[in-house]
N, C-alpha and C. Protein backbone atom coordinates (compact mmCIF):
# COMPACT_ATOMS: atom_id res chain seq x y z
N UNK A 1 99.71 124.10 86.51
CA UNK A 1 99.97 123.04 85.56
C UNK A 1 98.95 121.93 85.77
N UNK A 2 98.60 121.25 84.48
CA UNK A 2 97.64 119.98 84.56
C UNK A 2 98.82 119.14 85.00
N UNK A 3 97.58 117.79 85.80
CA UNK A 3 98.40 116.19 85.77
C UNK A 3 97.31 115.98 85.37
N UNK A 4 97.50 114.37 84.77
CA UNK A 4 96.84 113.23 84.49
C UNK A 4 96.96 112.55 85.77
N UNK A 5 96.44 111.68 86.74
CA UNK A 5 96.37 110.84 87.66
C UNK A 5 95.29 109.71 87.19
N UNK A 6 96.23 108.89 86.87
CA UNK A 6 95.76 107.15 86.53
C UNK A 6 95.95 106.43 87.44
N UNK A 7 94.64 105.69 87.59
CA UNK A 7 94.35 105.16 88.42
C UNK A 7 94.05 103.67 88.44
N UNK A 8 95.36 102.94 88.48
CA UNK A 8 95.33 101.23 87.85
C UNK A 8 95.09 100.50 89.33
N UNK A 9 94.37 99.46 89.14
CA UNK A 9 94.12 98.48 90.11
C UNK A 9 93.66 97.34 89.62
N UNK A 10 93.52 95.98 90.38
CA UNK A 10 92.97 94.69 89.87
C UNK A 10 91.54 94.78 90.09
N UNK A 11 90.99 94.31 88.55
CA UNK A 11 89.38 94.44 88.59
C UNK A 11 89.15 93.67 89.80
N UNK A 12 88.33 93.88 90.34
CA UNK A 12 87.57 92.79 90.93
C UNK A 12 88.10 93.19 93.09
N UNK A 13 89.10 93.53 93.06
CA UNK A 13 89.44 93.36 94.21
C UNK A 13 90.06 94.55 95.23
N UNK A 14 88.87 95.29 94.89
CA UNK A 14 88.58 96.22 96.05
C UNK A 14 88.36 96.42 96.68
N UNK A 15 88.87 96.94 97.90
CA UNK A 15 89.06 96.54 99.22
C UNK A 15 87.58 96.68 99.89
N UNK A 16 86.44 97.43 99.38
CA UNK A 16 85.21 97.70 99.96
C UNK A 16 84.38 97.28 98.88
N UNK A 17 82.82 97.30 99.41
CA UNK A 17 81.91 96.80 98.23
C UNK A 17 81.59 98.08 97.34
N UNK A 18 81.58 97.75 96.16
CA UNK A 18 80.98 99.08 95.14
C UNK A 18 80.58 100.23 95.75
N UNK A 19 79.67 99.94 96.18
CA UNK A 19 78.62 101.42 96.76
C UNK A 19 79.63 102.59 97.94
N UNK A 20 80.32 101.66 98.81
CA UNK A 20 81.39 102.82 99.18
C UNK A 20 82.36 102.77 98.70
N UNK A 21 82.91 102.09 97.76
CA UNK A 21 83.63 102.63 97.03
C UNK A 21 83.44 104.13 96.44
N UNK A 22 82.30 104.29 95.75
CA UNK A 22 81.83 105.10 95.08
C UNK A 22 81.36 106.40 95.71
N UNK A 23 81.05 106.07 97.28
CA UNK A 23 80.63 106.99 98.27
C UNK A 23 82.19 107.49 98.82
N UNK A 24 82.99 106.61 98.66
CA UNK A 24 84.46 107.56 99.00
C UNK A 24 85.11 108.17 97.84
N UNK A 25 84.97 107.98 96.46
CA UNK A 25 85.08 108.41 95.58
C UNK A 25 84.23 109.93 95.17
N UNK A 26 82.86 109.77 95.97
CA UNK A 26 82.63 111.15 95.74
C UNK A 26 82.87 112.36 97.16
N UNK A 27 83.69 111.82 98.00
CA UNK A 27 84.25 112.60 99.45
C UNK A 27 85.19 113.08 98.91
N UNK A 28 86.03 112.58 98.23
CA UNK A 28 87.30 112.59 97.35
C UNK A 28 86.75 113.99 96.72
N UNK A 29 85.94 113.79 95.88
CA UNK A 29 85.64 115.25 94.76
C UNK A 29 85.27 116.15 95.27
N UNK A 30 84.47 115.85 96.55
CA UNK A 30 83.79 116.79 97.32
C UNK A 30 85.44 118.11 97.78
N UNK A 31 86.26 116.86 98.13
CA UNK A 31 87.46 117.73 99.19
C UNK A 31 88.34 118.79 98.05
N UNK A 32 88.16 117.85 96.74
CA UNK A 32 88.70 118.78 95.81
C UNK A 32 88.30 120.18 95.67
N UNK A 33 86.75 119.93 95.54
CA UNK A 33 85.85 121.20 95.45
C UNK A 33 86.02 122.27 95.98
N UNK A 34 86.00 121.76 97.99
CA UNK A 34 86.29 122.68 98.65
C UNK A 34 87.32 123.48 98.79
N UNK A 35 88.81 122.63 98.16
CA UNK A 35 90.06 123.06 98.11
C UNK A 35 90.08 124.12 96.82
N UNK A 36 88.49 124.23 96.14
CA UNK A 36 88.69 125.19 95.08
C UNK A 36 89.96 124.26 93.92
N UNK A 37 90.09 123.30 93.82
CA UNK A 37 91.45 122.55 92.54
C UNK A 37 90.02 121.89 91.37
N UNK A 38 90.63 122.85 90.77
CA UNK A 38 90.19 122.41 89.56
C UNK A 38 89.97 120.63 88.99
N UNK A 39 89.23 120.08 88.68
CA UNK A 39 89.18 119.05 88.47
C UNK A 39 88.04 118.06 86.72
N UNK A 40 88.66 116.95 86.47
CA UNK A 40 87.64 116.25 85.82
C UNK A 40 88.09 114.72 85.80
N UNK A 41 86.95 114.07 85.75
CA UNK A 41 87.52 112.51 85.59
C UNK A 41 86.82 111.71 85.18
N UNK A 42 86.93 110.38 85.31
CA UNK A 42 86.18 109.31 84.88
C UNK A 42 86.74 107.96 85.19
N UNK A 43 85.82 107.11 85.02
CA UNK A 43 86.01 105.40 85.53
C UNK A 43 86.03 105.17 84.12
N UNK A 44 86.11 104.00 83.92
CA UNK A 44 86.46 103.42 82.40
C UNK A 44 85.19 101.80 82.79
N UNK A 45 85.17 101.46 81.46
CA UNK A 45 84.67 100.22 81.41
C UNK A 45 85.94 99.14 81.82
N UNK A 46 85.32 97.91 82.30
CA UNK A 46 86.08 96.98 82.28
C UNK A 46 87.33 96.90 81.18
N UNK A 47 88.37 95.87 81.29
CA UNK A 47 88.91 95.41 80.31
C UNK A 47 88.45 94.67 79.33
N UNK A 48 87.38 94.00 79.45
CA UNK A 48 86.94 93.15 78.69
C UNK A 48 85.97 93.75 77.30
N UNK A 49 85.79 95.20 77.51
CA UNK A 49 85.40 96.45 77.05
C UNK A 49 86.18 97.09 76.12
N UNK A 50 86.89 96.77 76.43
CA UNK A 50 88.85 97.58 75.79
C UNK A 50 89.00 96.74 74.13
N UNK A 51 89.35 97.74 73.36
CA UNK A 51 89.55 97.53 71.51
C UNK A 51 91.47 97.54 71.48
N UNK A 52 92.05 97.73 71.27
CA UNK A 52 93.28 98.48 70.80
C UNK A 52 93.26 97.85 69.02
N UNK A 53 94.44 99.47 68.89
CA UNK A 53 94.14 99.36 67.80
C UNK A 53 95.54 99.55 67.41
N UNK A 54 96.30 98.86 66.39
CA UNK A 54 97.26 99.66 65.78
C UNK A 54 97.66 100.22 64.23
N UNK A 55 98.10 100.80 63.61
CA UNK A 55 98.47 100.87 62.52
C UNK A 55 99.98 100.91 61.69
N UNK A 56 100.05 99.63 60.61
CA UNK A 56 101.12 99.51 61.09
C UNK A 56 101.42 98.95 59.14
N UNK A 57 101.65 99.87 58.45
CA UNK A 57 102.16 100.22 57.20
C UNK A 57 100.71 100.35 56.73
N UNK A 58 100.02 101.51 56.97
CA UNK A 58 98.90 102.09 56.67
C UNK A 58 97.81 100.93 56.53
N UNK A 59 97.64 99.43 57.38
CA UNK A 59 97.08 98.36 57.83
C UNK A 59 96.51 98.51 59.45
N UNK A 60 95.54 98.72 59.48
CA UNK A 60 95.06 98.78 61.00
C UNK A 60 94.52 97.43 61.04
N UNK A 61 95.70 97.21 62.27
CA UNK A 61 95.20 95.85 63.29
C UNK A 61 94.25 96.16 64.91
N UNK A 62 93.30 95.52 64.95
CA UNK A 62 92.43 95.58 65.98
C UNK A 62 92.85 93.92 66.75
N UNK A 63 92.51 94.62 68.07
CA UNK A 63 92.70 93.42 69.17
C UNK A 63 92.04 93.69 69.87
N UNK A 64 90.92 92.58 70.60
CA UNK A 64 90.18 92.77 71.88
C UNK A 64 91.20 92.55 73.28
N UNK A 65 90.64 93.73 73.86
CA UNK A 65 91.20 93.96 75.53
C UNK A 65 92.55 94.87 75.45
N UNK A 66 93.18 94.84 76.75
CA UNK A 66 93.52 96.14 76.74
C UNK A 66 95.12 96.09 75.74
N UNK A 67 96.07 97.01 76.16
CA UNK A 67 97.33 97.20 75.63
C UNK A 67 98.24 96.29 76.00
N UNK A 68 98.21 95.97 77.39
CA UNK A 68 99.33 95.19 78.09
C UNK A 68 98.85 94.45 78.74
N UNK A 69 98.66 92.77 78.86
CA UNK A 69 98.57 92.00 79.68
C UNK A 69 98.95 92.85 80.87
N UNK A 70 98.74 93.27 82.03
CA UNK A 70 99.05 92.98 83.40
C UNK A 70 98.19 92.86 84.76
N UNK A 71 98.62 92.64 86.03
CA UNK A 71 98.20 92.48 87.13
C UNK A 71 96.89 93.66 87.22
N UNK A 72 97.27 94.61 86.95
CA UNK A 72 96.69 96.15 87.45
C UNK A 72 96.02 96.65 85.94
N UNK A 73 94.88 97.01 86.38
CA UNK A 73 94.68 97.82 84.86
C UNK A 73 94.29 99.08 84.98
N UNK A 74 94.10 100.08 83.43
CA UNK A 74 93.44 101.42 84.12
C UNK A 74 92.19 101.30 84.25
N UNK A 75 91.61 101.88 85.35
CA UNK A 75 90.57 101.85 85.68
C UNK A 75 89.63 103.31 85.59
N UNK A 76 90.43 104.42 85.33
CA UNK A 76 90.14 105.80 85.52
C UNK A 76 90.96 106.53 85.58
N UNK A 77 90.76 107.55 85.98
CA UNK A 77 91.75 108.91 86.18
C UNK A 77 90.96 110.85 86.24
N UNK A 78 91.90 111.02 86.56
CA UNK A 78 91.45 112.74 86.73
C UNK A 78 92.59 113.15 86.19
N UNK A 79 92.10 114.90 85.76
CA UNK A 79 93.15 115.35 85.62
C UNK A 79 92.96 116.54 86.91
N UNK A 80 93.67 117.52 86.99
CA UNK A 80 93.38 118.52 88.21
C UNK A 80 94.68 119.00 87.77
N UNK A 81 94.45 120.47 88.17
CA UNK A 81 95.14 121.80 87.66
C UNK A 81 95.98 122.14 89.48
N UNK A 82 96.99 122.18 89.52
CA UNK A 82 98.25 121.69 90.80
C UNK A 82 99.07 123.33 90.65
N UNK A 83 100.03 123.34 91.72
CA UNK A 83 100.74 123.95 91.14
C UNK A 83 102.69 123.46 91.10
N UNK A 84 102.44 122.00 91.59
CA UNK A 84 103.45 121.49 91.44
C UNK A 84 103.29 120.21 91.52
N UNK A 85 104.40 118.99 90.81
CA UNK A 85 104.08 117.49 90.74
C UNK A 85 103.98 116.78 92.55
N UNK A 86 104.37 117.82 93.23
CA UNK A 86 104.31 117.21 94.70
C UNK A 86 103.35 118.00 95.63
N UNK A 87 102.32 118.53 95.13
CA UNK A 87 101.04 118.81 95.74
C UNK A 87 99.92 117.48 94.56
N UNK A 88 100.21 117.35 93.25
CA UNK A 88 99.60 116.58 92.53
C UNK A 88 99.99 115.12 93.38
N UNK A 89 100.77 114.73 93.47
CA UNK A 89 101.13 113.24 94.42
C UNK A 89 100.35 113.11 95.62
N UNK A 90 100.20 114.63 96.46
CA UNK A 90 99.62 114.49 97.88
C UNK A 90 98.09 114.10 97.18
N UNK A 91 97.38 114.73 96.09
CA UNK A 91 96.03 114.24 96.29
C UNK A 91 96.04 112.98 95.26
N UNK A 92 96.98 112.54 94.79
CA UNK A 92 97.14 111.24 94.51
C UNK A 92 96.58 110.05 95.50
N UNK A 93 97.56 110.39 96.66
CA UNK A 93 97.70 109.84 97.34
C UNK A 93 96.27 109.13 98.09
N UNK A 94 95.54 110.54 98.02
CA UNK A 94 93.93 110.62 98.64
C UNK A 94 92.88 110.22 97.87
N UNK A 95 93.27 109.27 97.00
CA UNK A 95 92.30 108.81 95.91
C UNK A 95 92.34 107.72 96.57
N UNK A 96 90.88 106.97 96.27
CA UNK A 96 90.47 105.67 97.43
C UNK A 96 91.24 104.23 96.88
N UNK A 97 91.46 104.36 95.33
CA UNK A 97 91.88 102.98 94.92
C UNK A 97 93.52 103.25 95.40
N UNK A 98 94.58 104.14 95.70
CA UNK A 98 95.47 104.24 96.34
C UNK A 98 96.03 103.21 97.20
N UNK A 99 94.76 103.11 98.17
CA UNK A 99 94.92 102.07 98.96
C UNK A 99 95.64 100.31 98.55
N UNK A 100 94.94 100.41 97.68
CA UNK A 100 95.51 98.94 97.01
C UNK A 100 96.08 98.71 95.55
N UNK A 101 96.03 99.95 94.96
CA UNK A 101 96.42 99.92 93.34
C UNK A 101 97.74 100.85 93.54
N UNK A 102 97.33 101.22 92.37
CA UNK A 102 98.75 102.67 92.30
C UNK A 102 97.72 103.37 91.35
N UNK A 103 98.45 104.66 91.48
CA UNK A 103 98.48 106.33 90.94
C UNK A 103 99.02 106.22 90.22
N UNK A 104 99.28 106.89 89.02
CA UNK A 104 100.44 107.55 88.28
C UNK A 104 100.26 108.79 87.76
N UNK A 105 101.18 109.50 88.09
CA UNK A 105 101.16 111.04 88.31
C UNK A 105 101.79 112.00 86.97
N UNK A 106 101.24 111.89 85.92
CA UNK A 106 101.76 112.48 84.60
C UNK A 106 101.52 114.07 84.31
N UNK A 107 102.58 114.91 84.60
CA UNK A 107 102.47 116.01 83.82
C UNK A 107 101.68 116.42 82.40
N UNK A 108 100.95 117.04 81.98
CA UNK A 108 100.20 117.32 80.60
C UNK A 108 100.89 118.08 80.13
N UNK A 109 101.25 117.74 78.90
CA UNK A 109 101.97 118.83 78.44
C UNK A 109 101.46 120.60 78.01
N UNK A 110 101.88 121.10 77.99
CA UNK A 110 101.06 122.29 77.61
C UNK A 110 101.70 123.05 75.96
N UNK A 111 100.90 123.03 75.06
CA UNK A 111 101.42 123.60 73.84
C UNK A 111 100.77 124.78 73.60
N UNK A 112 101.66 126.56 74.06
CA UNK A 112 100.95 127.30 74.03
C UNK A 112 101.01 127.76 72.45
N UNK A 113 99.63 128.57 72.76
CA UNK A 113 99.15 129.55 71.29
C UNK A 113 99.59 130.35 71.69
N UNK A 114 100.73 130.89 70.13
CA UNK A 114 100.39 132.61 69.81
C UNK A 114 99.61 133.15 69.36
């Protein structure tokens, strides 16, 4: 089964400077690799980057920044192919912004073809 693993934290206040950040971020993919788990992901632009959009009696309203005012924003995510939501949590867990943000660990749904 896929998860989604989102990866929210406060811009700005990460516990290391960029560059290892990014150097533990790719130890991270590396361990995936070796574990053979399927994987893909990405960082996102800032919030300040962020459109939303809604539509709302066939009227699309646009707003700069993200969906929800809060503390934490998304910052990224992977998805990775598990074979249960509590092996997906353990490498949750091993994601570097962990340390100071949160995970969130979403099942994908799967809509099979006949």
């Amino acid at each position: 089964m896929k998860y989604l693993l989102l990866i929210y934290s406060e811009e700005g206040k990460d516990d290391v400077d960029f560059e290892t950040l990014i150097s533990q971020y790719e130890a991270f993919e590396s361990e995936l690799e070796m574990a053979n788990i399927e994987f893909s992901g990405n960082a996102l632009e800032p919030v300040t980057m962020a459109t939303s959009v809604k539509n709302r009696a066939g009227k699309m309203q646009m707003t700069d920044g993200p969906f929800a005012e809060t503390k934490e924003q998304l910052g990224g995510y992977y998805v990775i192919d598990l074979d249960d939501i509590d092996e997906a949590s353990q490498w949750a867990a091993k994601i570097p912004s962990a340390r100071y943000g949160t995970i969130e660990v979403r099942p994908i749904m799967s809509f099979e073809q006949d």
